[in-house]
Protein backbone atom coordinates (compact mmCIF):
# COMPACT_ATOMS: atom_id res chain seq x y z
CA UNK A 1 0.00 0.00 0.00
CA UNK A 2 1.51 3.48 -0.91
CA UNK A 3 1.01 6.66 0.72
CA UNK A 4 2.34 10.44 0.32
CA UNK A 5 2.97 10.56 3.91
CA UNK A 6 4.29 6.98 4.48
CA UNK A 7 1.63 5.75 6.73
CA UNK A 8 0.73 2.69 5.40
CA UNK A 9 3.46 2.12 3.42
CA UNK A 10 4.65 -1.31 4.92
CA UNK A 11 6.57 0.06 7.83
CA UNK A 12 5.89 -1.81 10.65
CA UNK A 13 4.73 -0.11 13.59
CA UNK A 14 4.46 0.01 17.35
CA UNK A 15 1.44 0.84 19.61
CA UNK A 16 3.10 4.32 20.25
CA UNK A 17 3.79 4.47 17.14
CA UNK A 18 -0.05 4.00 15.44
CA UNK A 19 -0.89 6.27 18.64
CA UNK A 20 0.91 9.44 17.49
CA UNK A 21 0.10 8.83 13.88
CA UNK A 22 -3.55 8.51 14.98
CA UNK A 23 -3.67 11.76 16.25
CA UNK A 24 -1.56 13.30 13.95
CA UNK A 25 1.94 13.90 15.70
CA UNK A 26 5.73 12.77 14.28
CA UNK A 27 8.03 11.60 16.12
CA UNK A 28 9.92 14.55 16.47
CA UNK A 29 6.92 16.38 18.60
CA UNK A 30 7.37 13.20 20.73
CA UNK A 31 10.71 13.69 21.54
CA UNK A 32 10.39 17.02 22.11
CA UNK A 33 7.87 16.31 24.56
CA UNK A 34 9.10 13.61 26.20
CA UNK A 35 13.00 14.08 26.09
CA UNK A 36 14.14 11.39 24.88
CA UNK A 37 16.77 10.84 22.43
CA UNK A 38 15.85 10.70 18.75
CA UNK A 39 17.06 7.19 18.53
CA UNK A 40 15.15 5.84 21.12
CA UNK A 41 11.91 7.53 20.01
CA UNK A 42 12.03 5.63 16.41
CA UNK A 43 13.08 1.97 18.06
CA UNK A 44 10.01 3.08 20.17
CA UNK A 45 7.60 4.14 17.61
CA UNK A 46 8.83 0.96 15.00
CA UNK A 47 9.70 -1.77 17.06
CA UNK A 48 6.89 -3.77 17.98
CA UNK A 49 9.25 -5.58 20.30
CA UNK A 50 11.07 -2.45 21.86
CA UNK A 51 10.80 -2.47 25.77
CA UNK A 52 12.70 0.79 27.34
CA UNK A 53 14.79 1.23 30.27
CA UNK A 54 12.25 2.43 33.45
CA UNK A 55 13.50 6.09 33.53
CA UNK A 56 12.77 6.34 29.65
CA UNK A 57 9.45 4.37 29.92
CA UNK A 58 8.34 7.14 32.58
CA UNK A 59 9.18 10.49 30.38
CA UNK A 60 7.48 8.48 27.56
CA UNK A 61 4.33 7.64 29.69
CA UNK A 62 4.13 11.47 30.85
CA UNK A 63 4.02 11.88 27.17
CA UNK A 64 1.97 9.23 26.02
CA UNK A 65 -0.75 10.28 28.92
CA UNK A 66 -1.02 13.55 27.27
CA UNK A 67 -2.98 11.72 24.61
CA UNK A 68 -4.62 9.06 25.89
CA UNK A 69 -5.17 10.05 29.87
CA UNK A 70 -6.07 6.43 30.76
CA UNK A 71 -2.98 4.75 28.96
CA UNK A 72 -0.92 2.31 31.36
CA UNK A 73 2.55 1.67 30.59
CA UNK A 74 1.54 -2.66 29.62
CA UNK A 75 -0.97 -1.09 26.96
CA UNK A 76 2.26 0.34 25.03
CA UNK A 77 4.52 -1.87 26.23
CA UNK A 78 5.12 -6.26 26.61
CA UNK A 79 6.58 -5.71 30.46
């Protein structure tokens, strides 16, 4: 499937990752937001499999909560 803005273009994605696009943020507003390193934000938002260290799964939470209040760190994560 192709697409002008590369959503649905194959790429495998994460739970963050369909989150953000869902509401219609990058990546880069993520990392912004959440202070983590620009690496770590695309493992994050591609890698299905991707579990982060505790002190980057809380600024990513804080983050995360911003869009979806009720989120809990297992429905992003496989802790």
């Amino acid at each position: 499937m192709f697409s002008i803005f590369g959503f649905g273009s194959g790429k495998k994605r994460s739970k963050v990752g369909k989150l953000i696009d869902k509401h219609g943020y990058t990546q880069e507003e993520l990392r912004e937001f959440s202070g983590v390193s620009r690496n770590t934000i695309s493992k994050v938002c591609n890698d299905p499999d991707y579990v982060p260290s505790p002190g980057v799964l809380k600024k990513l939470m804080k983050a995360i909560r911003t869009l979806d209040p009720a989120a809990k760190a297992d429905d992003y994560f496989d802790l």
